[in-house]
Protein backbone atom coordinates (compact mmCIF):
# COMPACT_ATOMS: atom_id res chain seq x y z
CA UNK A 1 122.38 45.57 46.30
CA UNK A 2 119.44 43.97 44.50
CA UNK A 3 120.62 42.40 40.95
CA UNK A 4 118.12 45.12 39.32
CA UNK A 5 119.79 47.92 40.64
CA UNK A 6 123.27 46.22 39.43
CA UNK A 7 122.57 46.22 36.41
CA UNK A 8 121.22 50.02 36.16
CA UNK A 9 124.83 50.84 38.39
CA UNK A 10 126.98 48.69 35.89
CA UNK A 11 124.84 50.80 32.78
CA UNK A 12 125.40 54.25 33.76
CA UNK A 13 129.07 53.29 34.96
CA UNK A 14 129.56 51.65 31.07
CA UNK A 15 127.60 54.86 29.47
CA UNK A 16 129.79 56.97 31.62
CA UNK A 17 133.18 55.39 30.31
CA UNK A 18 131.60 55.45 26.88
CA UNK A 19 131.46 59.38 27.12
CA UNK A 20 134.39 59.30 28.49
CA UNK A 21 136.37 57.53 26.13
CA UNK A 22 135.12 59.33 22.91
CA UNK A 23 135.91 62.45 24.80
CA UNK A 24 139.26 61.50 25.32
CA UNK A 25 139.31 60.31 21.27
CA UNK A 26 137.82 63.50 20.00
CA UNK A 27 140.46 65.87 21.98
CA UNK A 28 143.21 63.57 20.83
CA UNK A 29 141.97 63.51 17.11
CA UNK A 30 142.11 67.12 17.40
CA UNK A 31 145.60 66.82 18.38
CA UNK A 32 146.78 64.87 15.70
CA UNK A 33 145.14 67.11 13.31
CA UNK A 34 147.20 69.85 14.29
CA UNK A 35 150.17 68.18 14.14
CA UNK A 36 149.09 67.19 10.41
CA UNK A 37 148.51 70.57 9.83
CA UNK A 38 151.21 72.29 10.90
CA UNK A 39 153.58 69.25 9.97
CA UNK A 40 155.07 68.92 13.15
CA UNK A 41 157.71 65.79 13.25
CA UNK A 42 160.01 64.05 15.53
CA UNK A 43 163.14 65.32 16.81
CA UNK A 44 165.03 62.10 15.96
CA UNK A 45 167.90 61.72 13.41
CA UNK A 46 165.08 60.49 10.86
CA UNK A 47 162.28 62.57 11.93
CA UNK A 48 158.93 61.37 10.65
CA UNK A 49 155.87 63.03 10.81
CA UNK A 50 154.15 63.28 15.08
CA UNK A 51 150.84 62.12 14.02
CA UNK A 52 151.96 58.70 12.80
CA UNK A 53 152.43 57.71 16.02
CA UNK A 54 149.71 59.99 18.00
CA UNK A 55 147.08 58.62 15.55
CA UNK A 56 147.17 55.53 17.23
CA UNK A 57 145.73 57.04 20.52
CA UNK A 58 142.01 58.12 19.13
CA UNK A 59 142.17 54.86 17.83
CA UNK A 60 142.50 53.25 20.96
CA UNK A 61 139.82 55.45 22.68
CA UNK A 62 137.60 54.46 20.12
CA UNK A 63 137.83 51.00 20.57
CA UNK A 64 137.38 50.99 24.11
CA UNK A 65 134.63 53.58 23.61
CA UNK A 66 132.78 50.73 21.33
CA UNK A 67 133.40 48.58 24.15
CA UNK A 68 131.52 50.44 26.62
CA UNK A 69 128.68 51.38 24.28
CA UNK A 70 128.41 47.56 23.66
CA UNK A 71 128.13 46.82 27.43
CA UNK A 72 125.87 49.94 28.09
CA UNK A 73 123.49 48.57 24.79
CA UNK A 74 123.66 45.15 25.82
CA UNK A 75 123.05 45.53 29.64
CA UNK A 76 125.54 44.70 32.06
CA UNK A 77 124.15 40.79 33.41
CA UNK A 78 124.34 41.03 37.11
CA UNK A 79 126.82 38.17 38.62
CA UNK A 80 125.18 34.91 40.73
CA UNK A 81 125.27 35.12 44.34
């Protein structure tokens, strides 16, 4: 594969996981919401509230999200032969 062709490959792979992960981030935001909403907590013997710990999750996706934006804005550098 010629280095040009690469780097449009490792792109659209990086804009792919980009979509991906703020898909991922927007269906689990929507999740936590609902738990806020409906104030939906832990079964444990000191239950505290779901979305403290779900929150975390769209956070994550987020992140990694950035991550492939950055790579997808900055163009992947093909690798030395």
């Amino acid at each position: 594969m010629t280095p040009g062709a690469r780097q449009k490959l490792g792109m659209g792979i990086a804009l792919a996981g980009w979509i991906m992960c703020f898909l991922a981030a927007y269906i689990c935001f929507q999740e936590s919401l609902r738990q806020y909403q409906q104030n939906i907590e832990t079964l444990w013997n000191t239950p505290i509230p779901k979305w403290w710990i779900s929150g975390f999750i769209p956070y994550g996706f987020i992140l990694s999200g950035l991550q492939f934006l950055r790579s997808t804005l900055s163009g992947v550098k093909p690798e030395k032969a």
